[in-house]
Protein backbone atom coordinates (compact mmCIF):
# COMPACT_ATOMS: atom_id res chain seq x y z
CA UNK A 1 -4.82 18.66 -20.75
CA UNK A 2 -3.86 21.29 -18.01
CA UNK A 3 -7.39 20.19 -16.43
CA UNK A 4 -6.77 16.22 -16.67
CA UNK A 5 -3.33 16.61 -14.81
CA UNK A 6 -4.77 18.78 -11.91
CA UNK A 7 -7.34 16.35 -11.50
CA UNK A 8 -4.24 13.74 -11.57
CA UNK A 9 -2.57 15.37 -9.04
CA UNK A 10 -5.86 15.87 -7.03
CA UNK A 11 -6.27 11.84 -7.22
CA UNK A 12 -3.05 11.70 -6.00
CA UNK A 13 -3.08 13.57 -2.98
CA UNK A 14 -6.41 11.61 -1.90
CA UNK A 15 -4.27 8.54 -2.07
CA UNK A 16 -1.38 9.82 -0.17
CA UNK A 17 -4.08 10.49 2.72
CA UNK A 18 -5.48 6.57 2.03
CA UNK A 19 -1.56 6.06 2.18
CA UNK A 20 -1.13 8.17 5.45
CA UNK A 21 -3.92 6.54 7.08
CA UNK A 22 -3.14 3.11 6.44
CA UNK A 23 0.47 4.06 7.56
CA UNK A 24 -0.95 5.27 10.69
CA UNK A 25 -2.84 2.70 11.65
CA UNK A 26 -0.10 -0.12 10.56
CA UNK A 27 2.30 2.04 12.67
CA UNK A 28 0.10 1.90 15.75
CA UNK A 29 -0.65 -1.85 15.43
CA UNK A 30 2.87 -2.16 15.00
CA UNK A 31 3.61 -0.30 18.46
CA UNK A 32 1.50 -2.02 19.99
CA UNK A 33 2.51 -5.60 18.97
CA UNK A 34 6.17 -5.00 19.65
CA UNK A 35 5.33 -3.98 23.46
CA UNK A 36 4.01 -7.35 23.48
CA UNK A 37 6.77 -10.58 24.60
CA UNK A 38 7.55 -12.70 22.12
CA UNK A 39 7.09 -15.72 23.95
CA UNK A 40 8.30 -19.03 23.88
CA UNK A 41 8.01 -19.24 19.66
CA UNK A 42 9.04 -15.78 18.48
CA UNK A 43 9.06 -16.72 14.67
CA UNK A 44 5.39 -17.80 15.09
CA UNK A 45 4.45 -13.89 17.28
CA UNK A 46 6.68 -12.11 14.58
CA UNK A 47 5.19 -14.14 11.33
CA UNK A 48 1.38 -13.05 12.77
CA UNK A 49 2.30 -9.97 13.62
CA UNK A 50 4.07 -9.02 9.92
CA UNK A 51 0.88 -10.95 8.81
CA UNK A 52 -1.23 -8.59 10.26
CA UNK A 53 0.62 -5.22 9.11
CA UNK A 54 0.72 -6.97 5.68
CA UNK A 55 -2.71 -6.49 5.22
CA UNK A 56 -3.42 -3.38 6.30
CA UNK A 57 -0.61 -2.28 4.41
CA UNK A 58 -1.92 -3.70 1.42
CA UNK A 59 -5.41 -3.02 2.22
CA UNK A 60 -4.66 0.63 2.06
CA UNK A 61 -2.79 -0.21 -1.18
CA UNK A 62 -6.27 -1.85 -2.42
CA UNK A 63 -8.47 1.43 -1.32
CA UNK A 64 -5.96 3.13 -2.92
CA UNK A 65 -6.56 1.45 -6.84
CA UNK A 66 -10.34 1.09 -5.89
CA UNK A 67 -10.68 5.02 -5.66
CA UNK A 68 -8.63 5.23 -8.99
CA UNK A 69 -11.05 2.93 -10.28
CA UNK A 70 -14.32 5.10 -9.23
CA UNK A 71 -12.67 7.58 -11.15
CA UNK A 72 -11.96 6.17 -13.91
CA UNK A 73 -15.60 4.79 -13.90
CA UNK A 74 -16.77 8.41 -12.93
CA UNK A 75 -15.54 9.70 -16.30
CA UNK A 76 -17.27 7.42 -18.33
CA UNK A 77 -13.72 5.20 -19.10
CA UNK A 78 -15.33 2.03 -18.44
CA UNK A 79 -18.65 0.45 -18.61
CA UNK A 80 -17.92 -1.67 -15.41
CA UNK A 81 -16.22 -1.31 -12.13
CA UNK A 82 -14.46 -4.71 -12.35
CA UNK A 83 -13.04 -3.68 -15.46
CA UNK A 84 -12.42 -0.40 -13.98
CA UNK A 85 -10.69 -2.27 -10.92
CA UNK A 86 -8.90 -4.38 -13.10
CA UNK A 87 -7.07 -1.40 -15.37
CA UNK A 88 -6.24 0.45 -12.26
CA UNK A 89 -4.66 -2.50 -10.43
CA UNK A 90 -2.49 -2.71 -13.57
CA UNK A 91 -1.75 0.86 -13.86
CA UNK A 92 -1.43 1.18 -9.90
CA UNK A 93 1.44 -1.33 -9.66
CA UNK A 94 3.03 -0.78 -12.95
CA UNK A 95 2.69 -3.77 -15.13
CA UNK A 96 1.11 -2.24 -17.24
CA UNK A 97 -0.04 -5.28 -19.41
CA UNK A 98 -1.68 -2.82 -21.74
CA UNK A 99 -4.99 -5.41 -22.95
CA UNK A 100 -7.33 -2.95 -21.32
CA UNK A 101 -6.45 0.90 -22.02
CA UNK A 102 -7.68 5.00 -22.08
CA UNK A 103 -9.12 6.63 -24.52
CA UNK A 104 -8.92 10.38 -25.33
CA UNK A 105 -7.33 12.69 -22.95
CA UNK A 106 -8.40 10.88 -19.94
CA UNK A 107 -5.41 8.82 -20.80
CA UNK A 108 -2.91 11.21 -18.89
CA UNK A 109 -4.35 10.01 -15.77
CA UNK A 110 -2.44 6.45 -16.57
CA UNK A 111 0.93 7.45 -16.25
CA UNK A 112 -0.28 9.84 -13.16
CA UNK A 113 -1.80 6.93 -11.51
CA UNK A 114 1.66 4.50 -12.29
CA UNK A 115 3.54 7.36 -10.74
CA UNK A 116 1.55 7.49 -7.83
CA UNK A 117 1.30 3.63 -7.14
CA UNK A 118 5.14 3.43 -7.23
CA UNK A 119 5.56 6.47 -4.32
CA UNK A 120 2.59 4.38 -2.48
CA UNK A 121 4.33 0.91 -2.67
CA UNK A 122 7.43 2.74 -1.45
CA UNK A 123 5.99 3.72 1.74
CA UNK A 124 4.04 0.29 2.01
CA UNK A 125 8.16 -1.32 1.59
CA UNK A 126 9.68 1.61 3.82
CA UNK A 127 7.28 0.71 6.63
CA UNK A 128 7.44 -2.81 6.04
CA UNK A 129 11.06 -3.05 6.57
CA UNK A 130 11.08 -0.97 9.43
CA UNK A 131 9.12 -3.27 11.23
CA UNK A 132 11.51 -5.85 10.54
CA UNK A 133 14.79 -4.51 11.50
CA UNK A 134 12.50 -3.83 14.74
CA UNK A 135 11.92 -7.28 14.85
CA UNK A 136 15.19 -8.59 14.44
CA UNK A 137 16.35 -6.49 16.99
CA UNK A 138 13.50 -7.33 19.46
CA UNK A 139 14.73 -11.20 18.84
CA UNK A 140 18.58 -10.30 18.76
CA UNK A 141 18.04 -9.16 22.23
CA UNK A 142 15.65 -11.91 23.57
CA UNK A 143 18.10 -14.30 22.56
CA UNK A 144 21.70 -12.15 23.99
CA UNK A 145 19.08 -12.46 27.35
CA UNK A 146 18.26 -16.11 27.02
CA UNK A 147 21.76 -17.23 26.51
CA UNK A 148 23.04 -14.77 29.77
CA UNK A 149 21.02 -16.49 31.73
């Protein structure tokens, strides 16, 4: 059991640097697109722009379940990756629909792996909204500008 939860938390922390990474490079894109002027349709420039750090949020999100997955196939829990793929999308997110499940001891990684998807999705949300308070602030103060003028 002891062994099982170590390599839990050891799953975990590679996520949290798939997490960190992802982050980062969101963050940066994110830096870079708010230098940029919003133009003369700023709800079209912001919509691509949270478009873009959408997916490379999520991306990191799907690296994330498909490492879960390798280890789940890695232990001999499932006899195919898509299967594999499919439990740990379930598990990462928390539905938890329960049709596909562990067996043996190996099944203390579920709960480990729910945990960690929730903390993961957090920071995906934390940066997310971020970037839009930045937004609407970026567009609050085009439009005080435009209407001094």
């Amino acid at each position: 059991m002891i062994t099982v939860i170590g390599l839990g938390l050891l799953a975990m922390s590679i996520c949290l640097v798939l997490q960190a990474a992802a982050s980062l490079l969101a963050a940066r894109y994110f830096v870079h697109a708010r230098a940029q002027p919003v133009g003369r349709k700023p709800w079209r420039t912001i919509f691509v722009q949270f478009s873009v750090l959408m997916i490379v949020l999520m991306l990191g999100n799907i690296l994330q379940v498909a490492f879960w997955a390798l280890l789940y196939r890695v232990l001999g829990a499932f006899e195919d990756f898509e299967t594999a793929m499919y439990f740990s999308g379930v598990t990462f997110t928390s539905l938890g629909y329960g049709d596909v499940v562990l067996d043996g001891r190996i099944r203390l990684l579920a709960p480990l792996q729910a945990a960690n998807g929730l903390m993961m999705f957090g920071i995906t949300t934390a940066l997310f909204f971020s970037a839009i308070q930045q937004a609407m602030g970026k567009m609050a103060a085009a439009n005080r500008t435009a209407h001094e003028t």
